[in-house]
C-alpha atoms as a PDB file:
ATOM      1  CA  UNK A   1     -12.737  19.664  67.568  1.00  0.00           C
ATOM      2  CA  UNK A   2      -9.499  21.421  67.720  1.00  0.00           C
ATOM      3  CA  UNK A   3      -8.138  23.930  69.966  1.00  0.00           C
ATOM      4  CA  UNK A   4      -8.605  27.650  69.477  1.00  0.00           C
ATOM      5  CA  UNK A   5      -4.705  27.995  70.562  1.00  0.00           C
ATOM      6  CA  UNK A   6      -4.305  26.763  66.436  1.00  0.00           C
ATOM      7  CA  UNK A   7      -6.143  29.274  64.506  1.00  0.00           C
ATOM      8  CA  UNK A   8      -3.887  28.688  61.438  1.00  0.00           C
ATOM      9  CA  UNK A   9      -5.518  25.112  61.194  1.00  0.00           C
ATOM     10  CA  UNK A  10      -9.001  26.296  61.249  1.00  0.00           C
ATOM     11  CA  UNK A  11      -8.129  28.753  58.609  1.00  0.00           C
ATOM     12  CA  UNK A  12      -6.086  25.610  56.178  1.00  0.00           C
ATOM     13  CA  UNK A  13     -10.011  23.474  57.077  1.00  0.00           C
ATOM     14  CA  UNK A  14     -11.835  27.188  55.248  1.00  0.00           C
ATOM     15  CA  UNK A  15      -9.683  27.271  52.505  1.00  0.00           C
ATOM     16  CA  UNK A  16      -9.784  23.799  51.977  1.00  0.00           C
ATOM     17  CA  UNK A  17     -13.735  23.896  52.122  1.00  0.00           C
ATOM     18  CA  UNK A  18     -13.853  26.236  49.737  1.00  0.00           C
ATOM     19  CA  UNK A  19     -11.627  24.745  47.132  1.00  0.00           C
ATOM     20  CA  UNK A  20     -13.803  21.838  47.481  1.00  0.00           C
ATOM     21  CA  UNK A  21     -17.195  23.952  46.871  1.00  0.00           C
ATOM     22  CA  UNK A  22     -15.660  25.574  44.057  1.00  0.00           C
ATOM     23  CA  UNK A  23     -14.356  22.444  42.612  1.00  0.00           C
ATOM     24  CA  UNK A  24     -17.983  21.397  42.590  1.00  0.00           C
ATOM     25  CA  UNK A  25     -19.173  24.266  41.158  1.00  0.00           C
ATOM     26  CA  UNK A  26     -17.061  23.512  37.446  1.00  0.00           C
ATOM     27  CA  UNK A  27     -20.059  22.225  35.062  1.00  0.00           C
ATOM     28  CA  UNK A  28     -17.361  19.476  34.376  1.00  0.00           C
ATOM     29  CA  UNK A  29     -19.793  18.133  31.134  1.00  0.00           C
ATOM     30  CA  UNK A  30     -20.117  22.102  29.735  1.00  0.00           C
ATOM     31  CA  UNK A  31     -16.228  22.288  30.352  1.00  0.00           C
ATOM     32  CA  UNK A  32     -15.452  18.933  28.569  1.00  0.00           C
ATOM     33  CA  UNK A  33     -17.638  19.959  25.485  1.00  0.00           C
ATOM     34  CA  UNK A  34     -15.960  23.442  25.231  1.00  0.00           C
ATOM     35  CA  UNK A  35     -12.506  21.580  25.179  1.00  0.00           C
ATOM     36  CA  UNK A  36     -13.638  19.129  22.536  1.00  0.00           C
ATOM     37  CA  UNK A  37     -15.712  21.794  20.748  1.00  0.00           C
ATOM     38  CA  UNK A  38     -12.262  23.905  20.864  1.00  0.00           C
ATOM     39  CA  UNK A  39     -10.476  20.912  19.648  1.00  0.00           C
ATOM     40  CA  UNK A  40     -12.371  19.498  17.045  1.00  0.00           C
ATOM     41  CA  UNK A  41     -12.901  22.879  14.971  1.00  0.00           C
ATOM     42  CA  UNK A  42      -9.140  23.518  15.308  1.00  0.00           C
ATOM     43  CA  UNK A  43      -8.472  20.226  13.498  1.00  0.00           C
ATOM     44  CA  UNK A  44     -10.981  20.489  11.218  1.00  0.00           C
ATOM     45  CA  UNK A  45     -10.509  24.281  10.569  1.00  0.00           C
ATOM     46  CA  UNK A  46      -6.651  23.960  10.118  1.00  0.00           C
ATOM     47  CA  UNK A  47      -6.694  21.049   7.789  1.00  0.00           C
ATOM     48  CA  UNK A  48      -9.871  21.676   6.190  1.00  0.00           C
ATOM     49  CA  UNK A  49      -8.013  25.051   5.289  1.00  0.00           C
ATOM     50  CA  UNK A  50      -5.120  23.232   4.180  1.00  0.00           C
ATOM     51  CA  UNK A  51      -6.670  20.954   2.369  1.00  0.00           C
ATOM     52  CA  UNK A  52      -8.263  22.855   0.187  1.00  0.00           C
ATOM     53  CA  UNK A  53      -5.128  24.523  -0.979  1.00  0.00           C
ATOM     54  CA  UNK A  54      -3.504  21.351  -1.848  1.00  0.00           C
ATOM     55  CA  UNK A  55      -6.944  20.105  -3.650  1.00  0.00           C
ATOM     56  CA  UNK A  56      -6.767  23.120  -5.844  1.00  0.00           C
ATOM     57  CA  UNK A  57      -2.876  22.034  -6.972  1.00  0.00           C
ATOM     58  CA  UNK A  58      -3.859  18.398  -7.361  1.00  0.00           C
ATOM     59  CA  UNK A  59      -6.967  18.861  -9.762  1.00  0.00           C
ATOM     60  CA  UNK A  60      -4.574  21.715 -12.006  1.00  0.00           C
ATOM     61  CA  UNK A  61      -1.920  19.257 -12.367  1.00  0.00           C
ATOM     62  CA  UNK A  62      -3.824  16.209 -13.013  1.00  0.00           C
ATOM     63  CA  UNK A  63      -7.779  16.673 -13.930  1.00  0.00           C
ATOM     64  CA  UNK A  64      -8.433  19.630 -15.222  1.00  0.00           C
ATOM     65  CA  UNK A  65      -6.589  21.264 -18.651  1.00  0.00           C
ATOM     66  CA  UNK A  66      -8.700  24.565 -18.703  1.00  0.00           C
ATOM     67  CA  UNK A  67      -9.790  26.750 -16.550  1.00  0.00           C
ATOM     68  CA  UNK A  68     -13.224  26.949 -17.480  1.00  0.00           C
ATOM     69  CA  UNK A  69     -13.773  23.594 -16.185  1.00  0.00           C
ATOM     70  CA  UNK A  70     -11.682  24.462 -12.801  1.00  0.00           C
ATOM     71  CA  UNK A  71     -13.975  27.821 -12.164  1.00  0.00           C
ATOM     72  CA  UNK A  72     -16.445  26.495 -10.166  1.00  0.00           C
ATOM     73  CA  UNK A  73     -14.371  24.212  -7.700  1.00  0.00           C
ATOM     74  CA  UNK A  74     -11.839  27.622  -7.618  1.00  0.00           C
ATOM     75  CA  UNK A  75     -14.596  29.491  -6.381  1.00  0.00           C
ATOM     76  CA  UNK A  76     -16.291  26.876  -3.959  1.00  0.00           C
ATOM     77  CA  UNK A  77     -12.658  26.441  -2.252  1.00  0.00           C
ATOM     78  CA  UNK A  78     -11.969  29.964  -2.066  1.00  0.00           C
ATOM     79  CA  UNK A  79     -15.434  30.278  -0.273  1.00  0.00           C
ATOM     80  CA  UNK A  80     -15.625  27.793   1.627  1.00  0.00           C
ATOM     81  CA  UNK A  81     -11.975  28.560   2.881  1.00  0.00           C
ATOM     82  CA  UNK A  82     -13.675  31.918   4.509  1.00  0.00           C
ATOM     83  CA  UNK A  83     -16.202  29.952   5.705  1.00  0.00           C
ATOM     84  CA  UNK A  84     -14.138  28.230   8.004  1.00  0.00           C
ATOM     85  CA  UNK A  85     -12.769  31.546   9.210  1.00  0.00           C
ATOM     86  CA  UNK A  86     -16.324  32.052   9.858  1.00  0.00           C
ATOM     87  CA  UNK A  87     -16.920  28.898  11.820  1.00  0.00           C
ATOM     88  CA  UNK A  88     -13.726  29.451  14.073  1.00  0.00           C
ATOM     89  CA  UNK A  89     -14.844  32.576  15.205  1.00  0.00           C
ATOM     90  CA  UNK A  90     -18.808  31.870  16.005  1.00  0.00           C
ATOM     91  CA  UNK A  91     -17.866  28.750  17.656  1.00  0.00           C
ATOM     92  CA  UNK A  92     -15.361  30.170  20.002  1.00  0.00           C
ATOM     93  CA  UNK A  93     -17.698  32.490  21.179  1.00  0.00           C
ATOM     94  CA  UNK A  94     -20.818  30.355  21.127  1.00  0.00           C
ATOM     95  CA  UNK A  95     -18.702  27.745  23.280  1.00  0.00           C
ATOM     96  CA  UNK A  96     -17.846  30.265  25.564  1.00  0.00           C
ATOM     97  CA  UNK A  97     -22.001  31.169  26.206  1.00  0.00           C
ATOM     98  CA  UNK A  98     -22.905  27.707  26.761  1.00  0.00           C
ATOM     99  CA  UNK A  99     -19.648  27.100  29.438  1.00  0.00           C
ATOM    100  CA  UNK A 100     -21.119  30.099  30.739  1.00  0.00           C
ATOM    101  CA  UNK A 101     -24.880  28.687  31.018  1.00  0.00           C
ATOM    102  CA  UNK A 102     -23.257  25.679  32.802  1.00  0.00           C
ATOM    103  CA  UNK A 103     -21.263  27.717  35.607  1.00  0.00           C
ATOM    104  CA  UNK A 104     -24.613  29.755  35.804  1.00  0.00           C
ATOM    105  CA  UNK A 105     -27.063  26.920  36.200  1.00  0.00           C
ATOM    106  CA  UNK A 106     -24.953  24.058  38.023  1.00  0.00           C
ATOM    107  CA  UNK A 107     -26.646  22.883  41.120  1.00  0.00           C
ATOM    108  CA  UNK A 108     -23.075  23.029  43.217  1.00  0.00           C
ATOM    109  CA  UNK A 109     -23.521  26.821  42.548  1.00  0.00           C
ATOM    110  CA  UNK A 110     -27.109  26.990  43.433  1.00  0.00           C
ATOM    111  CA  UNK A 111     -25.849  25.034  46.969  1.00  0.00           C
ATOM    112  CA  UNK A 112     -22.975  27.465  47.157  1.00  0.00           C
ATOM    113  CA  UNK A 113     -24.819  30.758  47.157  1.00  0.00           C
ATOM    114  CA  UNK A 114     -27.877  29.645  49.426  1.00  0.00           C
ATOM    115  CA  UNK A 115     -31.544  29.664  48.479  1.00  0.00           C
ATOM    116  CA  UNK A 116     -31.932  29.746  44.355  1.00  0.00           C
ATOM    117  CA  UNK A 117     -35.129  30.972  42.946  1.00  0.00           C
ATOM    118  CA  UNK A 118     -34.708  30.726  38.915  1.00  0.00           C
ATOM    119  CA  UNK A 119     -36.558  33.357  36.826  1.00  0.00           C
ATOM    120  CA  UNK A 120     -38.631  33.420  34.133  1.00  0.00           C
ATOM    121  CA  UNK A 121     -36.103  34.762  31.406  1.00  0.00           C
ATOM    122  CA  UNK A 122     -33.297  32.117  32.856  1.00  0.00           C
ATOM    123  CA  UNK A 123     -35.387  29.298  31.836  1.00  0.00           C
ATOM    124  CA  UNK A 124     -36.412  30.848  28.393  1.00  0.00           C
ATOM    125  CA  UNK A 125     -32.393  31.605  28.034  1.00  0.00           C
ATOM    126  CA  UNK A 126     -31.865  27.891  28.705  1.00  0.00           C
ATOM    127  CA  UNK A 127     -34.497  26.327  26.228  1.00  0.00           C
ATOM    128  CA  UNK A 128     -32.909  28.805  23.780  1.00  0.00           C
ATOM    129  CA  UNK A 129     -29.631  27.387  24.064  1.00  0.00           C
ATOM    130  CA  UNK A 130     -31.224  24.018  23.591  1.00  0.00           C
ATOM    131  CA  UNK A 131     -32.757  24.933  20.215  1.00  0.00           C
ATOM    132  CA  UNK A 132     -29.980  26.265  18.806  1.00  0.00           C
ATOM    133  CA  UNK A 133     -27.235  23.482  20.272  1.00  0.00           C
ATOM    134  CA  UNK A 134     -29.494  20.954  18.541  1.00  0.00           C
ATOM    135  CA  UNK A 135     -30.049  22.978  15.094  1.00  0.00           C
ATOM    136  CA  UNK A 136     -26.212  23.103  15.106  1.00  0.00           C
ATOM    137  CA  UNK A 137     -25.839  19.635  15.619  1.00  0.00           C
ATOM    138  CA  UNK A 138     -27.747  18.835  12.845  1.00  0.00           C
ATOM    139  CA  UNK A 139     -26.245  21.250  10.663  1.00  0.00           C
ATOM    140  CA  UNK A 140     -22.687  19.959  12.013  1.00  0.00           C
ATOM    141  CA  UNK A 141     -24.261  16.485  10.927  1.00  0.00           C
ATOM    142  CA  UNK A 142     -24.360  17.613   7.004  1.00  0.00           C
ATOM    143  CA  UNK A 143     -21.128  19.148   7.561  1.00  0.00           C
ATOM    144  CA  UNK A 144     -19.794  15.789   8.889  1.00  0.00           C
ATOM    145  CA  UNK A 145     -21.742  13.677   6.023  1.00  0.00           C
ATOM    146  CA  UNK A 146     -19.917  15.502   3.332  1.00  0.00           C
ATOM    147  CA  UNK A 147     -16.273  15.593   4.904  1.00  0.00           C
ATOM    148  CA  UNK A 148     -16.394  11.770   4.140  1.00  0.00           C
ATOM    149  CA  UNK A 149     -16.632  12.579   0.491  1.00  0.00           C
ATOM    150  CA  UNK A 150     -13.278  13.518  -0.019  1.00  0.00           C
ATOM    151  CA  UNK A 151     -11.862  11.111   2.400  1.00  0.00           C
ATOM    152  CA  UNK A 152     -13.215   8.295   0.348  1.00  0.00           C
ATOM    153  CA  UNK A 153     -12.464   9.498  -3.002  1.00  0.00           C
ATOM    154  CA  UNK A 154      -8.871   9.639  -1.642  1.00  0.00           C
ATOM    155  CA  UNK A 155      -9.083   6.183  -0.228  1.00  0.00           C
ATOM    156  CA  UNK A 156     -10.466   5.160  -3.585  1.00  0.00           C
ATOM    157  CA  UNK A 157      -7.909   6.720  -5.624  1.00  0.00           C
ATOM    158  CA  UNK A 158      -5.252   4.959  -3.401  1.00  0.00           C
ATOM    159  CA  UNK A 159      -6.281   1.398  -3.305  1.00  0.00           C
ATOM    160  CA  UNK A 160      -6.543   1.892  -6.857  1.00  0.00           C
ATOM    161  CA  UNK A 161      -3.346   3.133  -7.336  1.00  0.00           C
ATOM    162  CA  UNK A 162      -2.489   0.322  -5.241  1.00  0.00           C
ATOM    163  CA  UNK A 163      -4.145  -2.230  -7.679  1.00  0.00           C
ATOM    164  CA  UNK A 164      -2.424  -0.012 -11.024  1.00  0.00           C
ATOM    165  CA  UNK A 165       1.544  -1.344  -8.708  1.00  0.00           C
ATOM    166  CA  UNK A 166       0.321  -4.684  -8.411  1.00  0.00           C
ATOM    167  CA  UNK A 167      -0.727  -5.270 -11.756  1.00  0.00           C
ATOM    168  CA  UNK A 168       2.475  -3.251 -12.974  1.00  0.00           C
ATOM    169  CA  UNK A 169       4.222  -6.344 -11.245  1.00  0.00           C
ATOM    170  CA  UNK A 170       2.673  -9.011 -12.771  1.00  0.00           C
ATOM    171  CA  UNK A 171       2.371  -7.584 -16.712  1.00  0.00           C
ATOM    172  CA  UNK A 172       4.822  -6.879 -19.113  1.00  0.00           C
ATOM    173  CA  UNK A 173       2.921  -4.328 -20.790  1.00  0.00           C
ATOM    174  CA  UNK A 174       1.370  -1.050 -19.348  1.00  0.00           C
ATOM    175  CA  UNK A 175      -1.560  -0.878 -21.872  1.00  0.00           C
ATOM    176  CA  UNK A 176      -3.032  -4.026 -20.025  1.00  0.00           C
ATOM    177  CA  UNK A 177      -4.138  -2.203 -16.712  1.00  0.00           C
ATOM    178  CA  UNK A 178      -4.409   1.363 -18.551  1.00  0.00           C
ATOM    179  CA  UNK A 179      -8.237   0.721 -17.743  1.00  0.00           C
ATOM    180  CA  UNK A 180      -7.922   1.087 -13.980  1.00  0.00           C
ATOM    181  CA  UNK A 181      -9.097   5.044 -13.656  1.00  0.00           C
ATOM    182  CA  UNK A 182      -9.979   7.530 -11.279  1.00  0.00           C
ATOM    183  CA  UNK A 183     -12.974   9.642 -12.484  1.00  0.00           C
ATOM    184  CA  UNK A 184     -12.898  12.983 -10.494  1.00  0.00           C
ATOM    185  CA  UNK A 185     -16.251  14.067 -12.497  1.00  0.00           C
ATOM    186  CA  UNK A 186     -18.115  11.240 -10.834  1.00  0.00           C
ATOM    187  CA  UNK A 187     -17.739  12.711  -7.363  1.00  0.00           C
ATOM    188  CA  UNK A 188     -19.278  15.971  -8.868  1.00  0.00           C
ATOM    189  CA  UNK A 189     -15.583  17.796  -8.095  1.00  0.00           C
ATOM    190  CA  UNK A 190     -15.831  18.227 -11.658  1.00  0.00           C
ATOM    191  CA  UNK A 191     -18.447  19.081 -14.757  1.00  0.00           C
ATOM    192  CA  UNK A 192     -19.136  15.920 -16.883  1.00  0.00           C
ATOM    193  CA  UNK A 193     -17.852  17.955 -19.764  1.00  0.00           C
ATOM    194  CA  UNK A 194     -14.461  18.193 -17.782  1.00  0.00           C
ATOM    195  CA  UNK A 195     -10.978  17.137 -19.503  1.00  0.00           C
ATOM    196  CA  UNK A 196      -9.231  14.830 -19.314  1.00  0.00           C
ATOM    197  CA  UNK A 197     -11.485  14.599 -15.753  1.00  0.00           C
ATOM    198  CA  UNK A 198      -9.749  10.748 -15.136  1.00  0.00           C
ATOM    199  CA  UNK A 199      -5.926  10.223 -14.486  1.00  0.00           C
ATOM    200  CA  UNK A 200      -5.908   6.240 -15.933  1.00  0.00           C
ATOM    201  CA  UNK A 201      -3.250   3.532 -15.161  1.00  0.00           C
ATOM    202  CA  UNK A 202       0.581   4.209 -14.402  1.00  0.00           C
ATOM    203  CA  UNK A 203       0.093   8.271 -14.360  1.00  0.00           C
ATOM    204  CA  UNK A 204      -2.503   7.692 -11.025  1.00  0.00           C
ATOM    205  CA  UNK A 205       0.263   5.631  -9.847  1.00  0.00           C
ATOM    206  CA  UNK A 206       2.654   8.218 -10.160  1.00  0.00           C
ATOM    207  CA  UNK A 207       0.152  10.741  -9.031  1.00  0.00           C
ATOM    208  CA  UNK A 208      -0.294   8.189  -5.178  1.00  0.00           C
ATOM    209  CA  UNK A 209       3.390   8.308  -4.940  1.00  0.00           C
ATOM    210  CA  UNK A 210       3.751  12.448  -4.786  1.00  0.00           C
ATOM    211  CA  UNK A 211       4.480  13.988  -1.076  1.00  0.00           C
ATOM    212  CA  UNK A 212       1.533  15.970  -2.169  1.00  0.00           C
ATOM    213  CA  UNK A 213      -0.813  13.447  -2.539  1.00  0.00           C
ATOM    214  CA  UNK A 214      -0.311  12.101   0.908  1.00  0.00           C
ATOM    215  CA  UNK A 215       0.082  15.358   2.313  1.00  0.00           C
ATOM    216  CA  UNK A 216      -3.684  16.246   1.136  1.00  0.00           C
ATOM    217  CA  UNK A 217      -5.232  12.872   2.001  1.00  0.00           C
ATOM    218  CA  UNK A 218      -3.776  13.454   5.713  1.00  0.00           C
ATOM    219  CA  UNK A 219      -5.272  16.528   6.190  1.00  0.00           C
ATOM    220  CA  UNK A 220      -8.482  15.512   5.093  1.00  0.00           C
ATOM    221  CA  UNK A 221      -8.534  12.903   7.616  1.00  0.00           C
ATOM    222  CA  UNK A 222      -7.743  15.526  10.535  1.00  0.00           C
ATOM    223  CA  UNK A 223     -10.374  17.986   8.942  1.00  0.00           C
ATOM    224  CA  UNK A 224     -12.969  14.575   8.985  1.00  0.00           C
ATOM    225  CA  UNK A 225     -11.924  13.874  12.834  1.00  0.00           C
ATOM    226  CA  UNK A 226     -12.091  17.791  13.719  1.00  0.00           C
ATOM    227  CA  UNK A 227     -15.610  17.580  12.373  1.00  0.00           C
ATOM    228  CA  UNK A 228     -16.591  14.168  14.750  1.00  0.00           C
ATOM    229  CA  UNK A 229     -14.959  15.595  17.877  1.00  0.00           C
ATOM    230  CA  UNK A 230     -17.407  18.936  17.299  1.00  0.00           C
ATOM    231  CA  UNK A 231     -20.470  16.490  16.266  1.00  0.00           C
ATOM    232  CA  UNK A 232     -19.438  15.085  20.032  1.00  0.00           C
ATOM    233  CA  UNK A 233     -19.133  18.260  21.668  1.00  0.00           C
ATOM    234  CA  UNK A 234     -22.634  19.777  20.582  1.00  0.00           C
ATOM    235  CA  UNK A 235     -24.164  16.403  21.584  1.00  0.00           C
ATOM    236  CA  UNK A 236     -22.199  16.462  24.715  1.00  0.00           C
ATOM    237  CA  UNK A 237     -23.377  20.300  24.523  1.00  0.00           C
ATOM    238  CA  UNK A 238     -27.269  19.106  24.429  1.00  0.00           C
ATOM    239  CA  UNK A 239     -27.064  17.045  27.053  1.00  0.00           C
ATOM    240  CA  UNK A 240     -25.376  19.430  29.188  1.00  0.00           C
ATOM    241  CA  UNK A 241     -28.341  22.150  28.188  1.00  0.00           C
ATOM    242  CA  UNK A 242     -30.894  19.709  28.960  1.00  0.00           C
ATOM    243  CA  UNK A 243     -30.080  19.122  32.074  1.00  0.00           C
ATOM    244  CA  UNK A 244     -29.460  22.305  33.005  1.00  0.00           C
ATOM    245  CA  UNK A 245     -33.288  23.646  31.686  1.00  0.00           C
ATOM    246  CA  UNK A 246     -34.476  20.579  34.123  1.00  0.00           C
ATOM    247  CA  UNK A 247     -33.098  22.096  36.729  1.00  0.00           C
ATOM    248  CA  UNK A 248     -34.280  25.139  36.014  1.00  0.00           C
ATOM    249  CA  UNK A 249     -37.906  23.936  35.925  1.00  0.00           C
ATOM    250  CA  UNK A 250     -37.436  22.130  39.287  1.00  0.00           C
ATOM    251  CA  UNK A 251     -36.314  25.126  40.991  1.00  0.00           C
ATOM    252  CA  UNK A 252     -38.694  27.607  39.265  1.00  0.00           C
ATOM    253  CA  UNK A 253     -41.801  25.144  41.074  1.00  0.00           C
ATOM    254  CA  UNK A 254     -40.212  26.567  44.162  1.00  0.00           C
ATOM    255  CA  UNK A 255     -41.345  29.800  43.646  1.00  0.00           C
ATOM    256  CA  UNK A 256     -40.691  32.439  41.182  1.00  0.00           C
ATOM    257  CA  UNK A 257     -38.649  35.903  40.530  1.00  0.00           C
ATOM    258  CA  UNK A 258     -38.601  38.092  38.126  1.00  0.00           C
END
C-alpha cells in the first residue's frame, strides 16, 4: 500500500500495531478491581485506624469512669488496630496475584503470542483464585455488616443530640428533656454493668458539638465506604476469575500440556 521509498512510515504502522495489541492485552476488569481494591482498603484502613483512636478518647471522657469497664474495648481497639496493618499488607499483595492471573489468562494475550494450549496446573491455579476471592468476599461481607454499627450509633447519637437543641429551644427547664439518652452499653461497646454507660440530655448535646465528635463520626464513614469499594472490588475480582477459569476450560478442550 505504500511505497518502500518511506520505510519510516511502515515502521510508525508496527509500532502503532503493537501499542494497539498491547493495549488489548490489559485485563481492564482485573486492573479496575486492583485500583478499587487499592482504594477502598486505604480508606477504610486509614480511617478505620483513626477512628479507633478517637473512639478510645470519646468513651474515657464521656461513658466510662473506670477502667475496668474500658479494658475490654482498650484491648479490642488496640487489636483490631494491628489487624488492619494486617489487612493492608495481604491485600496489596493478594491484589497484585489476581492482576497478575488476569494479564496471564486474557484472551488478547493468548491472540498475541500465537497458539495457547492451557495446562493442567493453570486451570487448578485459576479455580483456586476463585475459592479464595469468594471466601474473602464473604468474609469482607461481615467486615462490611459490622462497620455500619458504629456509623449508626453515631447517627443515632446525633439526631438525638439534635432532638436534646430543639427541645432546649422550646423549654425553660433542662430537667424536662434530661430523659433523651444515649446508651453506649446497648450497642455492646460497653458491659451492662458499665458507669455512667449513657451521656443524658444537655451533656450529649455538648458532647455532638466537640470537633472531636465530628471528627470520629467522619472517619467512620470513610472507613464504612473503604469497606464497600473492597466488597466491589472482590466481586468485581470474582467475576474477573470466573471468566478467566472459562477460558481456561475452553482452551484446555483444545488439547493439553503439561
Amino acid at each position: 500500500m505504500f511505497p518502500v521509498k518511506q520505510p519510516w512510515l511502515c515502521k510508525a504502522l508496527g509500532c502503532y500495531d503493537c501499542c494497539v495489541r498491547c493495549l488489548g492485552a490489559v485485563p481492564y476488569v482485573s486492573l479496575a478491581a486492583t485500583l478499587l481494591c487499592y482504594a477502598g482498603l486505604a480508606l477504610f484502613c486509614a480511617g478505620g485506624h483513626q477512628a479507633l483512636a478517637h473512639t478510645s478518647t470519646l468513651v474515657q471522657m464521656h461513658f466510662a469512669r473506670s477502667d475496668q469497664d474500658y479494658i475490654v474495648l482498650a484491648d479490642f481497639i488496640k487489636y483490631f488496630q494491628y489487624v488492619i496493618y494486617g489487612l493492608a499488607s495481604f491485600f496489596f499483595l493478594y491484589g497484585i496475584l489476581l492482576l497478575a492471573e488476569g494479564f496471564y489468562t486474557t484472551s488478547a494475550v493468548k491472540q498475541t503470542f500465537g497458539e495457547f494450549r492451557s495446562t493442567r496446573c493453570s486451570r487448578c491455579l485459576s479455580l483456586t483464585f476463585i475459592t479464595m476471592t469468594y471466601v474473602f468476599a464473604v468474609i469482607w461481607l461481615v467486615v462490611f455488616a459490622f462497620s455500619t454499627i458504629p456509623v449508626f450509633f453515631l447517627y443515632n447519637m446525633e439526631e438525638t443530640c439534635h432532638t436534646v437543641n430543639i427541645l432546649s429551644e422550646t423549654t425553660a427547664s433542662i430537667n424536662q428533656h434530661a430523659w433523651v439518652c444515649m446508651d453506649a452499653r446497648q450497642y455492646g461497646l460497653l458491659p451492662w454493668n458499665a458507669v455512667p454507660g449513657k451521656v443524658c440530655g444537655m451533656s450529649m448535646a455538648n458532647i455532638c458539638k466537640t470537633p472531636e465528635f465530628y471528627v470520629t463520626y467522619d472517619l467512620y464513614i470513610t472507613a464504612f465506604a473503604g469497606a464497600g469499594i473492597t466488597l466491589l472490588a472482590l466481586v468485581l475480582y470474582i467475576v474477573a476469575t470466573t471468566y478467566n477459569y472459562a477460558v481456561l476450560r475452553f482452551l484446555g478442550r483444545k488439547g493439553i500440556r503439561c
